[in-house]
Structure formats: structure tokens, C-alpha cells
PDB file of N, CA and C in Angstrom:
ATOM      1  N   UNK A   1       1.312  13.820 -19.344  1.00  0.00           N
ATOM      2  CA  UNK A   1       0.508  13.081 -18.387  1.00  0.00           C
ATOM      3  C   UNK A   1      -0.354  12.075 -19.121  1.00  0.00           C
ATOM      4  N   UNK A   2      -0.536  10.802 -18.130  1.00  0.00           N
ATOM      5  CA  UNK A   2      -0.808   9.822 -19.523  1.00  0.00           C
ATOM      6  C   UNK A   2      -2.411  10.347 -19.011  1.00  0.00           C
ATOM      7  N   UNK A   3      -3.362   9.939 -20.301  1.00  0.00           N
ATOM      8  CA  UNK A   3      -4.912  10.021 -20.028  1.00  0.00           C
ATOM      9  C   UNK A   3      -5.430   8.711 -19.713  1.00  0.00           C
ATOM     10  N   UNK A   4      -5.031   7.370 -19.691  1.00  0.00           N
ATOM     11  CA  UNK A   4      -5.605   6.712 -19.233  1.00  0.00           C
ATOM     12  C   UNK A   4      -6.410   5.589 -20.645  1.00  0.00           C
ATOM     13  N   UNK A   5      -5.588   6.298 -21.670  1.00  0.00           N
ATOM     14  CA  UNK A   5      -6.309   5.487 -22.981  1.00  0.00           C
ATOM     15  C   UNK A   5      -5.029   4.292 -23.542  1.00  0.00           C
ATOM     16  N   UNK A   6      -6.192   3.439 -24.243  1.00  0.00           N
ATOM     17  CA  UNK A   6      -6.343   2.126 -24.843  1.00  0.00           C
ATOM     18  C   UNK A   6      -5.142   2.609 -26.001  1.00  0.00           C
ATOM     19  N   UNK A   7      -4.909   3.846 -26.658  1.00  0.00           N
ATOM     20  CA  UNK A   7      -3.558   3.933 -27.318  1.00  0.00           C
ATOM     21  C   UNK A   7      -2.823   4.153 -27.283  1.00  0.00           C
ATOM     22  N   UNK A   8      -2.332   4.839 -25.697  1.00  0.00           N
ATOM     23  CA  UNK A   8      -0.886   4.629 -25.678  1.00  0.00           C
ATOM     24  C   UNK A   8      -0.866   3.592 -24.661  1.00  0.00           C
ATOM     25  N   UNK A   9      -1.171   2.964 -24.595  1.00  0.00           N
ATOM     26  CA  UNK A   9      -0.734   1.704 -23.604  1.00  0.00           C
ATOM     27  C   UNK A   9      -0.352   1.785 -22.596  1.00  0.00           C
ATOM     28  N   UNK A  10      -1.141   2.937 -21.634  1.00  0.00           N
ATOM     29  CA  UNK A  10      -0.381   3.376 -20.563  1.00  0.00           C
ATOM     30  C   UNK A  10      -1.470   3.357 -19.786  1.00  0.00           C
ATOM     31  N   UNK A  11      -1.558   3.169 -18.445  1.00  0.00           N
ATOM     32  CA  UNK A  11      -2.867   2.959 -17.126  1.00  0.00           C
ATOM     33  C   UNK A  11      -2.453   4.391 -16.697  1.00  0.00           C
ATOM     34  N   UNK A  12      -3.717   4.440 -16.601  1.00  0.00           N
ATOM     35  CA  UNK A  12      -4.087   6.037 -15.040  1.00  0.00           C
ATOM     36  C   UNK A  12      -2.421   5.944 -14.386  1.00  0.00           C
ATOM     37  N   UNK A  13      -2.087   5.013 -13.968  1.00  0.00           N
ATOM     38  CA  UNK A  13      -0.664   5.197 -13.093  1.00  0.00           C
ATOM     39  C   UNK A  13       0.580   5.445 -13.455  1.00  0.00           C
ATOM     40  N   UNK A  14       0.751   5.204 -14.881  1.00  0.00           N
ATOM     41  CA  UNK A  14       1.629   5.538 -15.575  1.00  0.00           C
ATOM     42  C   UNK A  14       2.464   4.090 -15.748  1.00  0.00           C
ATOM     43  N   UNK A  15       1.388   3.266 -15.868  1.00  0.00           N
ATOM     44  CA  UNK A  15       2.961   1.863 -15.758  1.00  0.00           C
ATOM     45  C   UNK A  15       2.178   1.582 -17.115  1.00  0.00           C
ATOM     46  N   UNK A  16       2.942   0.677 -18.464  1.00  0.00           N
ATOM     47  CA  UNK A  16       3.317   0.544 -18.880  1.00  0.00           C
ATOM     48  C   UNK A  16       2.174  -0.883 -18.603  1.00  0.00           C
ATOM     49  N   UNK A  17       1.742  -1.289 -19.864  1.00  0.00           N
ATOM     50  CA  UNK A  17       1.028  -3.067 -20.170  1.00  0.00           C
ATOM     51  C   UNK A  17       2.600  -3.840 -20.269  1.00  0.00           C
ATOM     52  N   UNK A  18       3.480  -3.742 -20.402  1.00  0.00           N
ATOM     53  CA  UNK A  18       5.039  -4.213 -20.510  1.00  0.00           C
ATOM     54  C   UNK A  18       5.508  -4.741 -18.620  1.00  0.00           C
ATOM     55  N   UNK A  19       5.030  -3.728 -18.248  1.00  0.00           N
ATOM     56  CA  UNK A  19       5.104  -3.541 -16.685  1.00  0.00           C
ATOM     57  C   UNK A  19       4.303  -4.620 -16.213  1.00  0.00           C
ATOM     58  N   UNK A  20       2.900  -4.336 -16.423  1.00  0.00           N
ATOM     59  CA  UNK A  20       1.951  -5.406 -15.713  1.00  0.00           C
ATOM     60  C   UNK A  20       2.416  -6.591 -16.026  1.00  0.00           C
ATOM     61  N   UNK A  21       2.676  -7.113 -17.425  1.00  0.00           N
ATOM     62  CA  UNK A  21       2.737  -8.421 -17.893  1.00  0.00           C
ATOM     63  C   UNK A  21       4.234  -8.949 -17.187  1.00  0.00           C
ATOM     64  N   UNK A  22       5.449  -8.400 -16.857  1.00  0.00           N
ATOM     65  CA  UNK A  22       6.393  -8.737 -16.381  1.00  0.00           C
ATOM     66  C   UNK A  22       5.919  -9.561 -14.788  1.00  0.00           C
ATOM     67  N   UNK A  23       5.041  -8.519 -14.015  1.00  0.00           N
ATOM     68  CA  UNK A  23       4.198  -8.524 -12.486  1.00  0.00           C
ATOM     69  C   UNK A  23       3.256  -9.743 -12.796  1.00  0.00           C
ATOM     70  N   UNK A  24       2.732  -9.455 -13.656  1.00  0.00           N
ATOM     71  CA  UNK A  24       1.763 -11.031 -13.818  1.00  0.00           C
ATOM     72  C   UNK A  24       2.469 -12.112 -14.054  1.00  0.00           C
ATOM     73  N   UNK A  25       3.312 -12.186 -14.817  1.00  0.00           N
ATOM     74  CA  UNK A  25       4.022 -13.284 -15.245  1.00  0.00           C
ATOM     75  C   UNK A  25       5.333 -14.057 -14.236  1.00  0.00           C
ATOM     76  N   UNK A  26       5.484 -12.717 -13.388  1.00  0.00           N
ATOM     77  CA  UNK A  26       6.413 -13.180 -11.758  1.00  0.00           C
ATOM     78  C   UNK A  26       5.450 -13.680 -10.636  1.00  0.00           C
ATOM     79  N   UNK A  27       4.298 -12.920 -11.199  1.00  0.00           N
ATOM     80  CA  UNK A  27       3.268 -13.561  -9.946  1.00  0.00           C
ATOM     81  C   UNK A  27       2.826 -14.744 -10.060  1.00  0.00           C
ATOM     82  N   UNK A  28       2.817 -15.627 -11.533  1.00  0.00           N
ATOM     83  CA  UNK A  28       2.494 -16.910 -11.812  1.00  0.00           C
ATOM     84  C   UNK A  28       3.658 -17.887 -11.633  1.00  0.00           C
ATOM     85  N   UNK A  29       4.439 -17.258 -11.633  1.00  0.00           N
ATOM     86  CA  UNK A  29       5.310 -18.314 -10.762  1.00  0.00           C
ATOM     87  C   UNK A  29       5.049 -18.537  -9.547  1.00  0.00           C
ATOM     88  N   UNK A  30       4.589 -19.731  -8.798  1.00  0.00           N
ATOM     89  CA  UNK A  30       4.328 -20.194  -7.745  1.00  0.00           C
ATOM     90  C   UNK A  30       5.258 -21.309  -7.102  1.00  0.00           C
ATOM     91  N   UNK A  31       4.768 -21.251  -5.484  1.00  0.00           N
ATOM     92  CA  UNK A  31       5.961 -22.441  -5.194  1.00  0.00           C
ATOM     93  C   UNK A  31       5.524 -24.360  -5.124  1.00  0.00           C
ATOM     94  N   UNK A  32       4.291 -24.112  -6.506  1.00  0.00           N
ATOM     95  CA  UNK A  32       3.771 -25.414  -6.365  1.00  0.00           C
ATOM     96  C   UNK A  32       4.048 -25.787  -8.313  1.00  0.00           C
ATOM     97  N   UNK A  33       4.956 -26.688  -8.216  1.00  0.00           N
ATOM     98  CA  UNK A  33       5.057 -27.357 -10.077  1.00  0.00           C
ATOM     99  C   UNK A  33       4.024 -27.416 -10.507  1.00  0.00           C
ATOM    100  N   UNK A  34       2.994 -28.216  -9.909  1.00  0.00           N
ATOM    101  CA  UNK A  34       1.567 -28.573 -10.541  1.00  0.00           C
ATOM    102  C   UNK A  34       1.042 -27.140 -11.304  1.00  0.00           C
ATOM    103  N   UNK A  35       0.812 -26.630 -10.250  1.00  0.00           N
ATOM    104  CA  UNK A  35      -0.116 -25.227 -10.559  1.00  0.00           C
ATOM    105  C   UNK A  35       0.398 -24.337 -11.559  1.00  0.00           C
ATOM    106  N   UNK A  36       2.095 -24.401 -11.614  1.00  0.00           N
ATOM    107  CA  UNK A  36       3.070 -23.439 -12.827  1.00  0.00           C
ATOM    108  C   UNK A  36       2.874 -24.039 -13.616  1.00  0.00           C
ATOM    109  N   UNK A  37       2.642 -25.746 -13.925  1.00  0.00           N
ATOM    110  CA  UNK A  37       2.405 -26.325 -15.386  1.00  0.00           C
ATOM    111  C   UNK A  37       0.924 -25.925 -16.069  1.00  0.00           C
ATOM    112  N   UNK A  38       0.034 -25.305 -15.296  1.00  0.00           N
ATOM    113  CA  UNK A  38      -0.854 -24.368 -15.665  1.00  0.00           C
ATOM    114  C   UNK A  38      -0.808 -22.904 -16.188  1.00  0.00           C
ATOM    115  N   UNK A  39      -0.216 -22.499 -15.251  1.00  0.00           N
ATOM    116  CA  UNK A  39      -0.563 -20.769 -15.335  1.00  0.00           C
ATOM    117  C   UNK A  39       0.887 -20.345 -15.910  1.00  0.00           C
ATOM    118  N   UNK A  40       1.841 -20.640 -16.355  1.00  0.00           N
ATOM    119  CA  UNK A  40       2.507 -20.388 -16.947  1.00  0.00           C
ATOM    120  C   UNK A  40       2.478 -20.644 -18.544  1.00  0.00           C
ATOM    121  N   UNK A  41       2.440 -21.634 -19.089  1.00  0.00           N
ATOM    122  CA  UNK A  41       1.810 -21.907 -20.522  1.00  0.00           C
ATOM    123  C   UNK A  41       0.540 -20.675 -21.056  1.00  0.00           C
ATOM    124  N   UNK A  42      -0.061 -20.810 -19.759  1.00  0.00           N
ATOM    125  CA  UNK A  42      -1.020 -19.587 -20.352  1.00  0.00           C
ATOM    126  C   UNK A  42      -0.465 -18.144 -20.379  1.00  0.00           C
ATOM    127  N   UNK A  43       0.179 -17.563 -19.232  1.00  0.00           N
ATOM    128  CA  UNK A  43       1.299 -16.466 -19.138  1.00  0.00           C
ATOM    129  C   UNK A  43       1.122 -16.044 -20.635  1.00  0.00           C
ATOM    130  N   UNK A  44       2.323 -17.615 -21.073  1.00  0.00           N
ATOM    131  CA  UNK A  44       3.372 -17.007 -22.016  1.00  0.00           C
ATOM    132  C   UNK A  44       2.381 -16.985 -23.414  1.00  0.00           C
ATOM    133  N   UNK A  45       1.042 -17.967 -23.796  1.00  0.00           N
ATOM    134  CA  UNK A  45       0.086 -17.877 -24.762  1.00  0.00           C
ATOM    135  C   UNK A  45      -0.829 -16.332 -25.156  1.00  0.00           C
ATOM    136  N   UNK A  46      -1.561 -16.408 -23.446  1.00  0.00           N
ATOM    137  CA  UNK A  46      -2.520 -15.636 -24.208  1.00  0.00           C
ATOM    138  C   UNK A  46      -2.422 -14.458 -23.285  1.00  0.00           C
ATOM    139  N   UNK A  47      -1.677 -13.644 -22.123  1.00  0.00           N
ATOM    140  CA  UNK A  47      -1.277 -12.874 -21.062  1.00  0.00           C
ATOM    141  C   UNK A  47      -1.688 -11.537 -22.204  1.00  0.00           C
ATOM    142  N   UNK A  48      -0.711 -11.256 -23.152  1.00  0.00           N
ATOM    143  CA  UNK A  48      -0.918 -10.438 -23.916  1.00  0.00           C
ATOM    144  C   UNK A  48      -2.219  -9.642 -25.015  1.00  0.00           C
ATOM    145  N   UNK A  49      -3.211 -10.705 -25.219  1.00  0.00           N
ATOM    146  CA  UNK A  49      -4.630 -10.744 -26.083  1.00  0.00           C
ATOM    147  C   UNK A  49      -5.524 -10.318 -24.760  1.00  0.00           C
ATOM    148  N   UNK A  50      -5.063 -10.323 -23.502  1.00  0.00           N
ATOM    149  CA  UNK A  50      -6.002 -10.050 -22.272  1.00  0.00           C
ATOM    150  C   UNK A  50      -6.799  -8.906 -22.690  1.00  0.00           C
ATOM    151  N   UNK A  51      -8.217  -8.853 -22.450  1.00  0.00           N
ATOM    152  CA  UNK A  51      -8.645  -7.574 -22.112  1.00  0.00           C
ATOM    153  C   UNK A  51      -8.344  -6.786 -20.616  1.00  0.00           C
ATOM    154  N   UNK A  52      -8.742  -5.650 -20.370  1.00  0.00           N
ATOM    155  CA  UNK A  52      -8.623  -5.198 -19.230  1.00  0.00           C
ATOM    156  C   UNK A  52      -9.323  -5.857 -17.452  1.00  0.00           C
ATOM    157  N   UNK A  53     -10.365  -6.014 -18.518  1.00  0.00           N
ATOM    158  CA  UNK A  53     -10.912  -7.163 -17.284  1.00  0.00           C
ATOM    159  C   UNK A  53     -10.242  -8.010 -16.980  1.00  0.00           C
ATOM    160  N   UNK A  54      -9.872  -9.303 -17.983  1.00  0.00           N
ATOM    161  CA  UNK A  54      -9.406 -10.446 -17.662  1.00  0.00           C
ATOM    162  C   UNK A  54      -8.329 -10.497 -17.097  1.00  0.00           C
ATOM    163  N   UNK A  55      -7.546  -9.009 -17.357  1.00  0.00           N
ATOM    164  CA  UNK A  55      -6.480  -8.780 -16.436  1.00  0.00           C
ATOM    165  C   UNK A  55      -6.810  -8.891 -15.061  1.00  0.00           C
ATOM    166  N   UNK A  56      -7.531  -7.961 -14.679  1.00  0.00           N
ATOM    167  CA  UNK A  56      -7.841  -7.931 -13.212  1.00  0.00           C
ATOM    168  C   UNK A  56      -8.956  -9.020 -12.602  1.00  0.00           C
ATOM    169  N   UNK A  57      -9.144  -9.905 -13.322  1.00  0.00           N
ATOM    170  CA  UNK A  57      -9.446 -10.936 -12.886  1.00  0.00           C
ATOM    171  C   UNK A  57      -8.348 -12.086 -12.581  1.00  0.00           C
ATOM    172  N   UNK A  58      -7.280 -12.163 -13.689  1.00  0.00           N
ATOM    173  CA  UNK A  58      -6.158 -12.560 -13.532  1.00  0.00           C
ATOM    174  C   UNK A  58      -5.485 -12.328 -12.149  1.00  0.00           C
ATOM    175  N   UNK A  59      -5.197 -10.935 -12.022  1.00  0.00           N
ATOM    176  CA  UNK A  59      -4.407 -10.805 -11.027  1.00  0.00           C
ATOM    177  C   UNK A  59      -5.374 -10.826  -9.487  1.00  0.00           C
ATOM    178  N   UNK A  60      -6.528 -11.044  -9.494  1.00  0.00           N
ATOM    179  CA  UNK A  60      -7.485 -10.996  -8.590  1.00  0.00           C
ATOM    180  C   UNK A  60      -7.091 -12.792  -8.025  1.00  0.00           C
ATOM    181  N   UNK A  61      -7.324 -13.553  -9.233  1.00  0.00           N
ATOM    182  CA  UNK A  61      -7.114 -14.801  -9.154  1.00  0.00           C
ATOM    183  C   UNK A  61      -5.612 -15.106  -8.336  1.00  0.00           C
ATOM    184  N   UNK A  62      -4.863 -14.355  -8.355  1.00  0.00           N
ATOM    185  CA  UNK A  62      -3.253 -14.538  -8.191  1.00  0.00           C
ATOM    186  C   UNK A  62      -3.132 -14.583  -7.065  1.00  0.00           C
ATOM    187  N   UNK A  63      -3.908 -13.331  -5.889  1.00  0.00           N
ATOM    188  CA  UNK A  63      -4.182 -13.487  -4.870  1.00  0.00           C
ATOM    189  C   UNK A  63      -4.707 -14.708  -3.854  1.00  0.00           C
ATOM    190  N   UNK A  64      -5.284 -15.774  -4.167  1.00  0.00           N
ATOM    191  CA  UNK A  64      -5.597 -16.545  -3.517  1.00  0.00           C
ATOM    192  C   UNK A  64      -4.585 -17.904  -3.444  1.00  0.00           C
ATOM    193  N   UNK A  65      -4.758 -18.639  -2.477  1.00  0.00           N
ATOM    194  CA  UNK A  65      -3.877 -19.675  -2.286  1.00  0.00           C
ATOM    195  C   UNK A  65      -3.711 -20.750  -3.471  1.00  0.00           C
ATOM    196  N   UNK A  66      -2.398 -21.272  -3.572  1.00  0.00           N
ATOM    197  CA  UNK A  66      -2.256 -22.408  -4.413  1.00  0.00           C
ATOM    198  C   UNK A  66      -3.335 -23.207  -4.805  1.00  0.00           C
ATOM    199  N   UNK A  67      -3.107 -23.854  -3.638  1.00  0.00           N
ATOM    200  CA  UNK A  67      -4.136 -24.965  -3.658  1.00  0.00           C
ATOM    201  C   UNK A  67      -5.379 -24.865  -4.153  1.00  0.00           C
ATOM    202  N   UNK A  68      -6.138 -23.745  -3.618  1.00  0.00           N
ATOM    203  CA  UNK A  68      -7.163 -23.386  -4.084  1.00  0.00           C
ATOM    204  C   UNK A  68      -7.437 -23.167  -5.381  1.00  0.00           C
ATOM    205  N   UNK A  69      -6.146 -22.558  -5.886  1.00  0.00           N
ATOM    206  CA  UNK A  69      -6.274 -22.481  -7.367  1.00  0.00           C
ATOM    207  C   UNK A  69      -6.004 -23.530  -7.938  1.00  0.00           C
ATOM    208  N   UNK A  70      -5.310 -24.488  -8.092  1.00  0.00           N
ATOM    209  CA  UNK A  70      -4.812 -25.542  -8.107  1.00  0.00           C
ATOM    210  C   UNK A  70      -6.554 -26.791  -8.387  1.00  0.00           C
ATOM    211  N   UNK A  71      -7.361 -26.824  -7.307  1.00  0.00           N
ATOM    212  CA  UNK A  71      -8.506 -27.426  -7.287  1.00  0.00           C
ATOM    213  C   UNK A  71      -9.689 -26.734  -8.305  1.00  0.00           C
ATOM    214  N   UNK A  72      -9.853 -25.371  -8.311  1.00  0.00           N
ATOM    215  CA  UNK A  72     -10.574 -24.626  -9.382  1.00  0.00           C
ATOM    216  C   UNK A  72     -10.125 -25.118 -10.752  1.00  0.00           C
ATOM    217  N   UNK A  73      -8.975 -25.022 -10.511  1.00  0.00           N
ATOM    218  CA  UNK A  73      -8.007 -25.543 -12.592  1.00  0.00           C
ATOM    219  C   UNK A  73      -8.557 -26.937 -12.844  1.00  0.00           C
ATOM    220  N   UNK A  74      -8.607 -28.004 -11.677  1.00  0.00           N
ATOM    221  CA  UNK A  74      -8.795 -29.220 -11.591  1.00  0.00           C
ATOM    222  C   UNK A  74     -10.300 -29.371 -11.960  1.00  0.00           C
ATOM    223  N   UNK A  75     -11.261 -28.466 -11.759  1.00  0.00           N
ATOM    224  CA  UNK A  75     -12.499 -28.482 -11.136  1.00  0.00           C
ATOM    225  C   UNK A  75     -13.387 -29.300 -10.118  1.00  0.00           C
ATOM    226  N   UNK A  76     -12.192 -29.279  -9.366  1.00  0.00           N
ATOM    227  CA  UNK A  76     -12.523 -30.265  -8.207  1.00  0.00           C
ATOM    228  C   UNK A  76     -13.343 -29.253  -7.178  1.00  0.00           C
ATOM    229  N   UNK A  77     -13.234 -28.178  -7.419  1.00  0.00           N
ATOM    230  CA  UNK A  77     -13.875 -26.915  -6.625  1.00  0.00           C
ATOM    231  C   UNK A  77     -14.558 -25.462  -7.064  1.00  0.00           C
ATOM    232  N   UNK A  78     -15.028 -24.763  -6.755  1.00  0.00           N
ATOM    233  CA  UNK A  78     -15.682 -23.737  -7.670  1.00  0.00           C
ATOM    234  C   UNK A  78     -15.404 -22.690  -6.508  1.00  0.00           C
ATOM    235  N   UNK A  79     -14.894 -21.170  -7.242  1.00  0.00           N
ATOM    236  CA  UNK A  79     -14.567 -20.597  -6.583  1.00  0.00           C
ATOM    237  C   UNK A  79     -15.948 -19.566  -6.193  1.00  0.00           C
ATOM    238  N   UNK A  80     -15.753 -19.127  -4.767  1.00  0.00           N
ATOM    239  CA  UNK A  80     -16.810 -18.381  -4.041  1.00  0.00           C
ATOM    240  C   UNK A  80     -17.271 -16.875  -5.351  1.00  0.00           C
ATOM    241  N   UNK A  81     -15.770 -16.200  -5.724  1.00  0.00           N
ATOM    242  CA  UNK A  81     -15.915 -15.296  -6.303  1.00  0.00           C
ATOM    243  C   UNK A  81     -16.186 -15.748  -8.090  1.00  0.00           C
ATOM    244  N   UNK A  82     -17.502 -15.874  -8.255  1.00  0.00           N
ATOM    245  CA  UNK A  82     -17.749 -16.558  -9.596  1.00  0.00           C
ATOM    246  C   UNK A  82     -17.316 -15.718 -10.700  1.00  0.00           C
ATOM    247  N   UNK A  83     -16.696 -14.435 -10.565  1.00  0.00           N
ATOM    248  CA  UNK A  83     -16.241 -13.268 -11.683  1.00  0.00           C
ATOM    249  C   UNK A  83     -14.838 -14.648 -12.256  1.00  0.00           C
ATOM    250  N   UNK A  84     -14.507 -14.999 -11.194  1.00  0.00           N
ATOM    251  CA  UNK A  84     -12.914 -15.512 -11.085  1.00  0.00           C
ATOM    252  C   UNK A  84     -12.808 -17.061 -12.262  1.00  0.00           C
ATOM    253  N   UNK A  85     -14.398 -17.244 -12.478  1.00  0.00           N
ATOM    254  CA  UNK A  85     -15.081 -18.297 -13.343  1.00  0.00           C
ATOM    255  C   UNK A  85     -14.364 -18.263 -14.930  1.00  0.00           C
ATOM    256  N   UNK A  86     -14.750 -17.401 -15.950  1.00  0.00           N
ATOM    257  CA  UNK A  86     -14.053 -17.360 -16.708  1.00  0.00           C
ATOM    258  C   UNK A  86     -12.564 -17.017 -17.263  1.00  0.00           C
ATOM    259  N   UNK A  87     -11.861 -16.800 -16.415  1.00  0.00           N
ATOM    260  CA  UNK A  87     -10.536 -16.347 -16.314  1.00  0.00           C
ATOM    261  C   UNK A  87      -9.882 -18.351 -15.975  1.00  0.00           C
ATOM    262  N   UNK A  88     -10.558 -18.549 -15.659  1.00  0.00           N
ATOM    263  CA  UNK A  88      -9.883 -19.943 -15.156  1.00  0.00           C
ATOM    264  C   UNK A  88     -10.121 -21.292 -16.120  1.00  0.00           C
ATOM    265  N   UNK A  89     -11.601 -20.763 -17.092  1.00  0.00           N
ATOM    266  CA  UNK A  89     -11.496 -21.367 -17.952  1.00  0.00           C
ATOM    267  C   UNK A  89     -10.893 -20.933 -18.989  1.00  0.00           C
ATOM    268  N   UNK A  90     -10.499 -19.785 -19.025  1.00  0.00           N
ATOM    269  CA  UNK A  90      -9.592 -19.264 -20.341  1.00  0.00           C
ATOM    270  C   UNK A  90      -8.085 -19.977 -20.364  1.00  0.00           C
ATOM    271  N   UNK A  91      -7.878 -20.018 -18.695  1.00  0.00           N
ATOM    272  CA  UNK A  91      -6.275 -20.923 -18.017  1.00  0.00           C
ATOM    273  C   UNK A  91      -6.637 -22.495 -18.675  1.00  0.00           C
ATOM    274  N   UNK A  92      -7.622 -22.844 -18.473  1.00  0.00           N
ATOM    275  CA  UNK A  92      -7.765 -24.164 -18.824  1.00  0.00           C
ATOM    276  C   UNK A  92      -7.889 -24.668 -20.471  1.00  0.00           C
ATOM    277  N   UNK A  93      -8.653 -23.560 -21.172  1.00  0.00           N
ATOM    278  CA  UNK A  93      -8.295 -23.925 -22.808  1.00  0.00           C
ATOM    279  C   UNK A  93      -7.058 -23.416 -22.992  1.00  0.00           C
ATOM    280  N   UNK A  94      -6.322 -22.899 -22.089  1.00  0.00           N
ATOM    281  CA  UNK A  94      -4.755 -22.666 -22.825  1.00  0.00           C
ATOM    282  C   UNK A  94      -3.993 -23.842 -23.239  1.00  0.00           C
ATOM    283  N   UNK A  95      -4.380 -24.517 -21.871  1.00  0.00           N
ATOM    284  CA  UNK A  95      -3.700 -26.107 -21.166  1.00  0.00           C
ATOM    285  C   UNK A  95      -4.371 -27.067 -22.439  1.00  0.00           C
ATOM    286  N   UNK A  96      -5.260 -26.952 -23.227  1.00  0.00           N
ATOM    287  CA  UNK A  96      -5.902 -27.899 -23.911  1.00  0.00           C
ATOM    288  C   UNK A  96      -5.107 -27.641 -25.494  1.00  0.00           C
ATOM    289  N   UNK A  97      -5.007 -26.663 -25.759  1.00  0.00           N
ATOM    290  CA  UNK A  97      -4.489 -26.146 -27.065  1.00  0.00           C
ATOM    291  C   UNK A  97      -2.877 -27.172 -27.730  1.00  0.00           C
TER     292      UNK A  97
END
């Protein structure tokens, strides 16, 4: 039974960081080019160095509409949920690198 620790790489649920990153990395595929020439570069950069947070800020972020994300990346907009703040600038120094 997994315990839920940082060395075997396994969550309370039994899935696998291999697992999530496959789910994150299908979930950043979107049906807008603009927004994949973002969140994909980062995916494939820094998905893996994530802490646990930035994960679930990640996938918190994933949840909301294109566009919306799309204008946050741009900073044409600021998102309501300000946790969602540094996760988007981490997307954005990927894009700069």
C-alpha cells in the first residue's frame, strides 16, 4: 500500500507522477494553436521539476477556458484565483527561455 511519500513516487491514490504527467500533458493540448504554442513548450520543459503545488495549480489552471487562459499568458487579464498567478508566470518564462 503506497504511503503517500515523496520516494516512491506514488500519490495517496496509487497513480504514478508518470500517470499525472501523461494527464497533464493531454490536458495541455487544447483546441486553440495560440494557447498550445504556450503550454506545451512548457509541458515538455519544466512539467517534470514541478513541485506538488505547482502541479495542482497547473491542473487547477487547466480547468478554465481557453481564452481565458490564453489572455492571463498575454497579460491582458489577471486571473480572479491569484494562487493561479505564479504557475502562469512559470508558463511564461518557459516561453522566454
Amino acid at each position: 500500500m503506497s504511503t503517500g511519500s515523496s520516494t516512491d513516487n506514488t500519490g495517496v491514490d496509487g497513480r504514478s507522477a508518470a500517470i499525472t504527467n501523461r494527464q497533464l500533458t493531454w490536458r495541455s493540448r487544447r483546441g486553440m494553436l495560440e494557447l498550445e504554442l504556450f503550454l506545451l513548450p512548457f509541458v515538455r520543459s519544466r512539467l517534470d521539476d514541478l513541485s506538488a503545488a505547482d502541479r495542482e495549480a497547473y491542473a487547477r489552471l487547466l480547468e478554465h477556458d481557453d481564452w481565458d487562459i490564453f489572455e492571463w499568458l498575454q497579460g491582458r487579464w489577471e486571473p480572479q484565483d491569484e494562487s493561479l498567478n505564479p504557475i502562469l508566470e512559470q508558463i511564461r518564462l518557459a516561453n522566454t527561455a
